[in-house]
Structure formats: C-alpha cells, structure tokens
C-alpha atoms as a PDB file:
ATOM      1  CA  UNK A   1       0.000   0.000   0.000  1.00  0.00           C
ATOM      2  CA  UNK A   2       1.416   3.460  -0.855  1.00  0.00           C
ATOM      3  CA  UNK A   3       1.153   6.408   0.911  1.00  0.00           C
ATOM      4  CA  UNK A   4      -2.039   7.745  -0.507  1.00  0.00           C
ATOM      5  CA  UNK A   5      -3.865   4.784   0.013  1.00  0.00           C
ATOM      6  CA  UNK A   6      -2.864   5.310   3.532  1.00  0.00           C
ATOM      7  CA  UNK A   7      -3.711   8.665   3.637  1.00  0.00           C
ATOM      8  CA  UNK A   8      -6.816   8.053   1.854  1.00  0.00           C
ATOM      9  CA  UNK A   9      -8.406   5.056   3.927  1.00  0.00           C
ATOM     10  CA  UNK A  10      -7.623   7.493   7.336  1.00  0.00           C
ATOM     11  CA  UNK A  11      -9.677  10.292   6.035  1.00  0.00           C
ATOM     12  CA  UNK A  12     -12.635   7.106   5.369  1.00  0.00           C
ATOM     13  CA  UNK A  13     -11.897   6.581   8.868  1.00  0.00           C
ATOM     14  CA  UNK A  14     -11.654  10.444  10.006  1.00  0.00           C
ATOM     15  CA  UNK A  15     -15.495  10.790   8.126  1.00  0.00           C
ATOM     16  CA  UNK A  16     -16.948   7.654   9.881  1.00  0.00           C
ATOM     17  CA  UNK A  17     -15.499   9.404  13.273  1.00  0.00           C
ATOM     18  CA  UNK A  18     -16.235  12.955  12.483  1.00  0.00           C
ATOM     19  CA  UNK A  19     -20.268  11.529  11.797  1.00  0.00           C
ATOM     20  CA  UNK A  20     -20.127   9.559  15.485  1.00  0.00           C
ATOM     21  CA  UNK A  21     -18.623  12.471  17.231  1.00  0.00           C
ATOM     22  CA  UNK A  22     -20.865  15.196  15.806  1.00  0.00           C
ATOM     23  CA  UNK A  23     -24.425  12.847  16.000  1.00  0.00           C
ATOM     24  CA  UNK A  24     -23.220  12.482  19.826  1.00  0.00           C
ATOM     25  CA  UNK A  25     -22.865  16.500  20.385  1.00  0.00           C
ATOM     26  CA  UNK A  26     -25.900  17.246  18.254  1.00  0.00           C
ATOM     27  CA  UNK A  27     -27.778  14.569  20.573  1.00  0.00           C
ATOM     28  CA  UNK A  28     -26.536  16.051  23.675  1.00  0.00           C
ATOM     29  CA  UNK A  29     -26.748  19.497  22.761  1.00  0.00           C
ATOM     30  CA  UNK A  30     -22.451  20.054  23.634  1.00  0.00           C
ATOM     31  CA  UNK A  31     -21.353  21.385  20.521  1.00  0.00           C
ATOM     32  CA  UNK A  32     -18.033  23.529  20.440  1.00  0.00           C
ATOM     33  CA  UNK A  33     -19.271  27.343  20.407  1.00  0.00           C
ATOM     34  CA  UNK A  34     -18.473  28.838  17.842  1.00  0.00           C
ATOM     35  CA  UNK A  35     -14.494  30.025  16.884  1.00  0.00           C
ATOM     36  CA  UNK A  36     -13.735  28.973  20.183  1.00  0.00           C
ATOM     37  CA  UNK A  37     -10.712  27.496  18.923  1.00  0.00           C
ATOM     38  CA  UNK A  38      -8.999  27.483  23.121  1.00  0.00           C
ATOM     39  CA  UNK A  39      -8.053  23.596  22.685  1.00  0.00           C
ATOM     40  CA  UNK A  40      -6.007  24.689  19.569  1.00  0.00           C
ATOM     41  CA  UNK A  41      -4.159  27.317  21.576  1.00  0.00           C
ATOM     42  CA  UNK A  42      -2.718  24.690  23.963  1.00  0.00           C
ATOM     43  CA  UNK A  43       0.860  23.552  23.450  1.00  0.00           C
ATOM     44  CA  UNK A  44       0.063  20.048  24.890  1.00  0.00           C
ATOM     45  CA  UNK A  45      -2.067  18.472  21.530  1.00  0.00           C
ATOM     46  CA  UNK A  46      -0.062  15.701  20.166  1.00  0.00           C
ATOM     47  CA  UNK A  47      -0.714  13.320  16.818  1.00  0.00           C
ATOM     48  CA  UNK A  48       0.945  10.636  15.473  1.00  0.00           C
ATOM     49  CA  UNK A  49       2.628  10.516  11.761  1.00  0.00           C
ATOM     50  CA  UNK A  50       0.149   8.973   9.986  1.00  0.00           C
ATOM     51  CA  UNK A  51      -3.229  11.178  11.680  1.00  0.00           C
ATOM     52  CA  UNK A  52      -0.710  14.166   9.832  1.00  0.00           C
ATOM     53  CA  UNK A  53      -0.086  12.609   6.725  1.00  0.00           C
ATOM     54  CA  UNK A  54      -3.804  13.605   4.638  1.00  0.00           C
ATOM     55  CA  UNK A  55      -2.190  17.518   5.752  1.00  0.00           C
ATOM     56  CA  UNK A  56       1.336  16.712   4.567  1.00  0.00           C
ATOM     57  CA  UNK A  57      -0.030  15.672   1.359  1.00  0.00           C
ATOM     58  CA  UNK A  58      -2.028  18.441   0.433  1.00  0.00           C
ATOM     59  CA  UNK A  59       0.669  20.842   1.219  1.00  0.00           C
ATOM     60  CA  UNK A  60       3.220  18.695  -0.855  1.00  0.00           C
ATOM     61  CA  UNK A  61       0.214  19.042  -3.574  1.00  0.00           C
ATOM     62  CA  UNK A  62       0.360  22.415  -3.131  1.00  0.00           C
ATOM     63  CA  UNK A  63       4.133  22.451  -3.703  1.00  0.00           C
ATOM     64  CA  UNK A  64       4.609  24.225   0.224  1.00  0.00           C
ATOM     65  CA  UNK A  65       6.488  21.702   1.364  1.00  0.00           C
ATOM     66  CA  UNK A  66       9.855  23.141   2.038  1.00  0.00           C
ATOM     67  CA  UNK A  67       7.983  26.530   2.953  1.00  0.00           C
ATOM     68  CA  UNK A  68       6.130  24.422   5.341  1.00  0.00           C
ATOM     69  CA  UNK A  69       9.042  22.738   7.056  1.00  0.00           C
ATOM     70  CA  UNK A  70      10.660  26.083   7.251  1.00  0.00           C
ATOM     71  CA  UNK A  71       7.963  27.817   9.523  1.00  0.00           C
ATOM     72  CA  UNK A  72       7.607  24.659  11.655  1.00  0.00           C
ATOM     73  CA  UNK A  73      11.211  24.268  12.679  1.00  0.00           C
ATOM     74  CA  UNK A  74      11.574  28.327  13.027  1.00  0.00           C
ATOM     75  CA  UNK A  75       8.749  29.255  14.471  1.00  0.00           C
ATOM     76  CA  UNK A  76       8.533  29.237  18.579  1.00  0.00           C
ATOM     77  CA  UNK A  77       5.033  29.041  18.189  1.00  0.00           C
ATOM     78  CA  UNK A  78       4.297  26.268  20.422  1.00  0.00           C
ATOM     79  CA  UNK A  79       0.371  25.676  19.984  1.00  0.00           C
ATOM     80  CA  UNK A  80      -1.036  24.488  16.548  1.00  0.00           C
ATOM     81  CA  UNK A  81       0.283  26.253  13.733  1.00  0.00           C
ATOM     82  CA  UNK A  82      -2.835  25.329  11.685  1.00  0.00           C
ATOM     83  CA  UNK A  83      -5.039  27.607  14.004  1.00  0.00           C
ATOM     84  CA  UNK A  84      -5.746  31.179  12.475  1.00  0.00           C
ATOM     85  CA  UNK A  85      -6.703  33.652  14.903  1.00  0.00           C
ATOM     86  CA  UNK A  86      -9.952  35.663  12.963  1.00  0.00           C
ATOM     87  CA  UNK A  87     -10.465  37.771  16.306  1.00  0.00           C
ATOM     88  CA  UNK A  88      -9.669  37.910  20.239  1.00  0.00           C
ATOM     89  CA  UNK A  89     -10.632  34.131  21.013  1.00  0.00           C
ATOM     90  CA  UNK A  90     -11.925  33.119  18.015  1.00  0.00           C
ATOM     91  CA  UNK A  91     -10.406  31.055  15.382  1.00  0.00           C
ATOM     92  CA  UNK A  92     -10.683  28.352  13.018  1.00  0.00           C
ATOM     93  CA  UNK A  93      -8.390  25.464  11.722  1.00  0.00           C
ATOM     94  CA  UNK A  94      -6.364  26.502   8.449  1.00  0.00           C
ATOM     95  CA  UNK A  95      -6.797  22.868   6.953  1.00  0.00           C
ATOM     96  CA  UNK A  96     -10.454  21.792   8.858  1.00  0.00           C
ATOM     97  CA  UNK A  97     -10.655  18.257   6.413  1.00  0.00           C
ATOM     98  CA  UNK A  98      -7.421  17.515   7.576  1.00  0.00           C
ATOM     99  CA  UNK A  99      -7.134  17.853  11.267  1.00  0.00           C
ATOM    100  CA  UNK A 100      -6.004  14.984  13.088  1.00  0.00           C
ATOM    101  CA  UNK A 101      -7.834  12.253  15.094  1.00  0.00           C
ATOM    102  CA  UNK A 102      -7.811  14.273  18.810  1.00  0.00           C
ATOM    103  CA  UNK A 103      -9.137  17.554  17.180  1.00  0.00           C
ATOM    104  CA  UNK A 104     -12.135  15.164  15.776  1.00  0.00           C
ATOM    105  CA  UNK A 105     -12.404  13.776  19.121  1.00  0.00           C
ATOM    106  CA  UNK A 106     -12.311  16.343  21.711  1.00  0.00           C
ATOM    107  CA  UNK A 107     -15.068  18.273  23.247  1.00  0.00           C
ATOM    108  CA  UNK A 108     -17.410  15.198  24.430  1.00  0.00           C
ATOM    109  CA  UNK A 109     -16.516  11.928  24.074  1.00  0.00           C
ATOM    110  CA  UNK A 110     -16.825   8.638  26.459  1.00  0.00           C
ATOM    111  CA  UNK A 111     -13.782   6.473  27.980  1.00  0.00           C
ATOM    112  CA  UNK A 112     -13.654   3.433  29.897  1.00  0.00           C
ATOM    113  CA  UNK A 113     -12.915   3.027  33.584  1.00  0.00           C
ATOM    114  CA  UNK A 114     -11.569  -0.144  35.670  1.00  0.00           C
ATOM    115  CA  UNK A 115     -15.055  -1.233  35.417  1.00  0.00           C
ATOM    116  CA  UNK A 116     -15.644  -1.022  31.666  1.00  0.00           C
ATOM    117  CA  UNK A 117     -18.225   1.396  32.112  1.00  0.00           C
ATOM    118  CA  UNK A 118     -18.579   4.799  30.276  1.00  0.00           C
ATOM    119  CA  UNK A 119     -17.189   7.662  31.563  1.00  0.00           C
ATOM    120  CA  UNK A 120     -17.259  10.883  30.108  1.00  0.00           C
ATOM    121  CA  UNK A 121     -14.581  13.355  28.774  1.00  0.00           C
ATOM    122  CA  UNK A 122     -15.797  16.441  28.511  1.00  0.00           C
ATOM    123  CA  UNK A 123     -14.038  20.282  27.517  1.00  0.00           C
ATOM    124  CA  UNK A 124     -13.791  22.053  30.660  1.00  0.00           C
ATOM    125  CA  UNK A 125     -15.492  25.179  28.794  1.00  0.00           C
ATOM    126  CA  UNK A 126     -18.398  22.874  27.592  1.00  0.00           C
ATOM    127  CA  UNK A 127     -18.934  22.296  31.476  1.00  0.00           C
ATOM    128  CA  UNK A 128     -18.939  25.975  32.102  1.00  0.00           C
ATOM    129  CA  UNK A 129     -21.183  26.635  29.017  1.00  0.00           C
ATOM    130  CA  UNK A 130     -23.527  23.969  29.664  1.00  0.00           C
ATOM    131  CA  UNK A 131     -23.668  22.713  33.622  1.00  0.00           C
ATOM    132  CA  UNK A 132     -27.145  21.381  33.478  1.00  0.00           C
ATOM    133  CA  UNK A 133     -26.605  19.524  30.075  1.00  0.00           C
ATOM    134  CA  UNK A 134     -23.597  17.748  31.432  1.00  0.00           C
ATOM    135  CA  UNK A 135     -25.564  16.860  34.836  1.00  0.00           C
ATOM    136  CA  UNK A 136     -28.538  15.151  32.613  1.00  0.00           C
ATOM    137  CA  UNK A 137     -25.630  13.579  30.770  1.00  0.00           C
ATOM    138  CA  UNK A 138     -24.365  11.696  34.014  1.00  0.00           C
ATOM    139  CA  UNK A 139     -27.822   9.553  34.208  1.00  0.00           C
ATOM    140  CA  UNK A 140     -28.743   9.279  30.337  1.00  0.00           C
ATOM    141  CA  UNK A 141     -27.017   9.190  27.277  1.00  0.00           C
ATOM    142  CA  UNK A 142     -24.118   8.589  28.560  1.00  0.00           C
ATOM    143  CA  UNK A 143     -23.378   5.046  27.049  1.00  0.00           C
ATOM    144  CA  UNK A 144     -24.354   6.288  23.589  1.00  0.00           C
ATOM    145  CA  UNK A 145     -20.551   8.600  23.948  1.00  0.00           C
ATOM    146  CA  UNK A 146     -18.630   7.384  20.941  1.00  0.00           C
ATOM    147  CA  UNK A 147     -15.581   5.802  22.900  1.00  0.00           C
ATOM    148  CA  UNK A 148     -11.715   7.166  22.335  1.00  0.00           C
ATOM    149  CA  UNK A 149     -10.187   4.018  22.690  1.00  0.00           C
ATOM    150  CA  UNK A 150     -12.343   2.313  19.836  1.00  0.00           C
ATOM    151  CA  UNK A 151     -11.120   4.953  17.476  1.00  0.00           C
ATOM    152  CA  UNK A 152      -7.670   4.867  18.332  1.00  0.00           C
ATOM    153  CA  UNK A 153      -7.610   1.207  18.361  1.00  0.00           C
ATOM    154  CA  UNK A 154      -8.767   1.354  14.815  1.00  0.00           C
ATOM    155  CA  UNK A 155      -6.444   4.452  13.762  1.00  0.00           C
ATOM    156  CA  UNK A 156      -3.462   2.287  14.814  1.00  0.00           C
ATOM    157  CA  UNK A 157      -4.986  -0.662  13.017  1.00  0.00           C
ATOM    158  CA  UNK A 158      -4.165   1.273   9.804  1.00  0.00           C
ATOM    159  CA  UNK A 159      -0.543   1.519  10.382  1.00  0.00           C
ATOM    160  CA  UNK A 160       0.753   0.509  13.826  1.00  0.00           C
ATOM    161  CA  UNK A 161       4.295   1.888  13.235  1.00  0.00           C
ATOM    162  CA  UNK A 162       2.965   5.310  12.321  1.00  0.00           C
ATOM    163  CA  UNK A 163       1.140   5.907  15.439  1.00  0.00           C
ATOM    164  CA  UNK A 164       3.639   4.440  17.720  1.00  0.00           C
ATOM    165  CA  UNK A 165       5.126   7.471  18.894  1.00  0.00           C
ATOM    166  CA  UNK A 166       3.289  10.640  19.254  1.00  0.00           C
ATOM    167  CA  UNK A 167       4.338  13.790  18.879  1.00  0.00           C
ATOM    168  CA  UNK A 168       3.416  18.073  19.743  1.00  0.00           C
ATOM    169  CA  UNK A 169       1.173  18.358  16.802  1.00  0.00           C
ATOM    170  CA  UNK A 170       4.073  20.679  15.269  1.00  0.00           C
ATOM    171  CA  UNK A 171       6.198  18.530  15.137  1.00  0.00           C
ATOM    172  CA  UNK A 172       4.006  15.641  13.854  1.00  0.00           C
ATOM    173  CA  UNK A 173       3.427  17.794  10.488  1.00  0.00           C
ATOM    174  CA  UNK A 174       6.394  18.181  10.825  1.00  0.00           C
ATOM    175  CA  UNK A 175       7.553  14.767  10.431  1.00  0.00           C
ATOM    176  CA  UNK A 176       5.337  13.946   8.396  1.00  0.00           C
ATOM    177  CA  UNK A 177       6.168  16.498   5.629  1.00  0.00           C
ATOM    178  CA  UNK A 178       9.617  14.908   5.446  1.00  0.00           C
ATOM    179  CA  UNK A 179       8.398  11.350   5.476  1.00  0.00           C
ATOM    180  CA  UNK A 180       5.861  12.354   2.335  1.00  0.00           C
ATOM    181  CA  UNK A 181       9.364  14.461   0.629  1.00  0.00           C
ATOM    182  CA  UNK A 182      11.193  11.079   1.310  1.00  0.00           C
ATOM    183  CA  UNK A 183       8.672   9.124  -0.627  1.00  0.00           C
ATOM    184  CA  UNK A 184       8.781  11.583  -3.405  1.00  0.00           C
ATOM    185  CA  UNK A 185      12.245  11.015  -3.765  1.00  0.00           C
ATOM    186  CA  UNK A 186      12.129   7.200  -4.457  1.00  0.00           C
ATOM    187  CA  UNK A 187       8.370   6.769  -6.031  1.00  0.00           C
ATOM    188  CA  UNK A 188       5.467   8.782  -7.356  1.00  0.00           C
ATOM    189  CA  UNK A 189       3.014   9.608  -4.937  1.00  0.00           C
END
C-alpha cells in the first residue's frame, strides 16, 4: 500500500469518526461554540505521523512543502500552527478536512474506567457553558458517547508503526512532511 492509500483510507476513517462524534454533540446538545478554537491554543495536543499525513499531502500538492518545514522548525510558536486567529478568542483550523484524530475527538466523548463502564470526557469550557446539560448527561445518554479508545484502536490498526510514537502536533506535520518528501524522492506519490 502506498502512501495515498494510507492517507486516503484514514480520512474514510476520520469521516466515519467525524459523523459519530458530531451525531453524539448534536444529541446532547455540547457542541463547540463557535471560533472557540482554546483547545487549539494549547501547546500540549499531540498526533501521530500517519493522523498528519492527509495535511502533509495536500501541502506537498500544493508544492509548500519546504515553505512548510521552514515555519515549523523556526517558528517558537508552540500551539497548533494550523489555528488562524480571525479575532480575540476566536479562530478556526487553516486545513479543517485535515485535522487529526484528537481535534475530531475532543469536546465530548466517552472512555472506559476499571469497570468497563462509560465515563465521560468532557471540555472544561463545555462544562462551564452547559452545567445542566452535562448533569442530565451523568444519568442518560451517557453510554451512547462514541468511545476514544475504539477509534484509536482502529487508527493504529491502519498503520501501527505510524502511530507508535506521538508527537506536539508541530512537530508531527512536521515529520510527516519529510516522510511524504522522502517518498517523493524514491516513487510517485
């Protein structure tokens, strides 16, 4: 399998998670407000290589890859270089269809604890915005929460050695902008 097949059975996978994750917040009423954008701004989101690749090949399309690699090992920028600021807290994701895996995940999603039950993961601002939502959500629809380790298990599934090792989302593009400019050297992708 070459690298676009990869690239193109993750974003089958990213559209079959982006439909469970948004059905869940539409059903529970916890959907992101709008340009909120604060989980972009922290320095702590990671990705793998491969949850970057779809990205690294549409700026290699574009022919930005060494423009590309340039900002991300200059800039000091620690948060998500993808994010644009539009005004004072709000924002938006430069490359939306190509976000990775945790920035389709986050904002309400389910885990599971010792006892294999659902637990929820919820944004700390969707608590603040909605405190009687997330109450309701502790008694009902709770064990309808798309779960984080079924998606991950079946990210890895697609490549296990690509999502070995994760990475500050910088430096995942980053990564994976050379590994797409290596392949380009030695076959046509």
């Amino acid at each position: 399998m070459n690298i676009r097949e990869f690239a193109f059975n993750l974003q089958k996978l990213y559209e079959e998670m982006g439909q469970a994750f948004s059905t869940y917040q539409k059903t529970t009423g916890l959907n992101c407000m709008s340009g909120c954008g604060r989980c972009c701004l922290n320095p702590d989101v990671e990705a793998s290589i491969l949850e970057m690749l779809p990205l690294a090949l549409r700026i290699y399309d574009e022919k930005n890859v060494n423009e590309w690699i340039n900002r991300l090992e200059t800039s000091e920028q620690e948060s998500c270089l993808l994010y644009q600021s539009v005004s004072e807290g709000k924002g938006q994701c430069g490359f939306y269809q190509e976000r990775p895996s945790i920035c389709r995940m986050f904002g309400v999603a389910g885990s599971l604890d010792k006892r294999k039950e659902v637990a929820l993961s919820i944004c700390k601002f969707l608590k603040e915005e909605y405190p009687e939502k997330i109450e309701s959500l502790k008694t009902e629809k709770k064990a309808d929460a798309p779960i984080l380790m079924h998606w991950s298990s079946r990210l890895t599934a697609l490549h296990p050695e690509l999502t070995k090792e994760r990475y500050a989302i910088n430096d995942a593009l980053r990564r994976a902008l050379e590994k797409v400019a290596f392949y380009a050297q030695y076959q046509k992708i």
